[in-house]
Structures are given as structure tokens and as C-alpha cells.
Protein backbone atom coordinates (compact mmCIF):
# COMPACT_ATOMS: atom_id res chain seq x y z
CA UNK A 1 -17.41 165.33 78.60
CA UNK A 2 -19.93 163.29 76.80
CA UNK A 3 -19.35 162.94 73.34
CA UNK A 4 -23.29 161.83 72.74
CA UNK A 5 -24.03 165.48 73.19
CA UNK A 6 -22.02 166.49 70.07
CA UNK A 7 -20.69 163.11 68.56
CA UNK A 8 -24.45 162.42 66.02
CA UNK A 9 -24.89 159.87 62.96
CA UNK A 10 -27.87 160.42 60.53
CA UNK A 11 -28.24 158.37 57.67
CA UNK A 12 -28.96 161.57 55.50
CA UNK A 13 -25.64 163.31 56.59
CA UNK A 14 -22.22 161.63 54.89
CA UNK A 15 -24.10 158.23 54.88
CA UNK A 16 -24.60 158.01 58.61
CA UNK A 17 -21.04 158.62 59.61
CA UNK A 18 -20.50 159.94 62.80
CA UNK A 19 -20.41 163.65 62.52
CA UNK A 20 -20.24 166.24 64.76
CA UNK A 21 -23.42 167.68 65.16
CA UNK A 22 -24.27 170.92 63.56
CA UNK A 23 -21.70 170.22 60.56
CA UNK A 24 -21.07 168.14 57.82
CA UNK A 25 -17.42 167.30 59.28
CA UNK A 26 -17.10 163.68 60.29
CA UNK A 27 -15.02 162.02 62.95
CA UNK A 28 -13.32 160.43 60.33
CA UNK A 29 -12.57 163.88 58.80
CA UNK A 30 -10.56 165.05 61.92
CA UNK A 31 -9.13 161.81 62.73
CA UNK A 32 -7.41 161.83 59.26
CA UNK A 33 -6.60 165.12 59.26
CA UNK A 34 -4.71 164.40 63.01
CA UNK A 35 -2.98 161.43 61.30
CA UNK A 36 -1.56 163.43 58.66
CA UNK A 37 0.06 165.74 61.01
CA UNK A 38 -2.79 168.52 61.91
CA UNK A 39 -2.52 170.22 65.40
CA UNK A 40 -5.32 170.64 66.76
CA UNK A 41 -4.58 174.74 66.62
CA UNK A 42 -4.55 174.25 63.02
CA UNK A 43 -8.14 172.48 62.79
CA UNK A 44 -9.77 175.04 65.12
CA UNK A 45 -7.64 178.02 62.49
CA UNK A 46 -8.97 176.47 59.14
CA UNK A 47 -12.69 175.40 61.01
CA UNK A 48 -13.67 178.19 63.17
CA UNK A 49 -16.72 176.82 63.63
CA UNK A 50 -15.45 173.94 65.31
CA UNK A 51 -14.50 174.16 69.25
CA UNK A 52 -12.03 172.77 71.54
CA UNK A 53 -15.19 170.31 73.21
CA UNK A 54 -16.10 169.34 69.77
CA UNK A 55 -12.48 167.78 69.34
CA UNK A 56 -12.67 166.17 72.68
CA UNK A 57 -15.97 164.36 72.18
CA UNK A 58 -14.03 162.65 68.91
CA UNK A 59 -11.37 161.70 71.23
CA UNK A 60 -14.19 160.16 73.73
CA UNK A 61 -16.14 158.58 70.92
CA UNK A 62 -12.99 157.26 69.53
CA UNK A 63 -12.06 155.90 73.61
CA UNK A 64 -15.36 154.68 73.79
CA UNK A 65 -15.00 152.40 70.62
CA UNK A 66 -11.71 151.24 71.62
CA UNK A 67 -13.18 149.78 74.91
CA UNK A 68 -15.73 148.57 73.10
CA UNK A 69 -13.83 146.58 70.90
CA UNK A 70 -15.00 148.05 67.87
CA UNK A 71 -12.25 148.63 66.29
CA UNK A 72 -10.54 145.90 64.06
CA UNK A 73 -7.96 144.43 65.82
CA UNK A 74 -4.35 145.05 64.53
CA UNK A 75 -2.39 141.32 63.52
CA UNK A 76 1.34 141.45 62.91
């Protein structure tokens, strides 16, 4: 899967957050929505317009930064 086919960031859209493309629904949308106890049945149920690939290429985008070290690092 790669997530640059459906992972996109345009300044006009949610202030160039990374969306998935075709929507308004950022990867920040989901990923909160995961934390708070979503499945990802119930995202697909209350988004039908979002697929199973378009969940995957947040998970790769969110893998990618993670390598990448762009993530801020976690101090006890």
C-alpha cells in the first residue's frame, strides 16, 4: 500500500493537514477517533465513503512518520 496515493495535504483543505484525499476527514480525525475507542467497523458504518485502504494508508503515513522521527519523542 502506498499511502501517497490517498494520504494528500493542501493548504486550502483543514489548513494543510493531512487528509485523505477526496474528503475533508483528516488523519488526525481517524486517529482520534481510534484513540477514543472507534473500531475500525464503526468508522467505515458512520463514513461510508471511507474504505478499508483509506484506513490503511493512515496507518502507513502514521509508520512512515514514526521512522522518520517525526513524531515528538515521549520523556518520562
Amino acid at each position: 500500500m502506498n499511502w501517497q496515493d490517498r494520504i494528500v495535504s493542501d493548504k486550502n483543505i483543514l489548513l494543510g493537514k493531512p487528509t485523505i484525499k477526496g474528503t475533508r476527514i483528516s488523519v488526525e480525525f481517524v486517529l482520534d477517533r481510534l484513540a477514543n475507542g472507534w473500531t475500525e467497523h464503526m468508522l467505515l458504518e458512520n463514513y461510508p465513503h471511507l474504505t478499508k485502504e483509506d484506513l490503511q494508508a493512515v496507518f502507513g503515513y502514521l509508520n512512515d512518520c514514526v521512522k522518520d522521527g517525526l513524531l515528538v519523542e515521549i520523556r518520562s
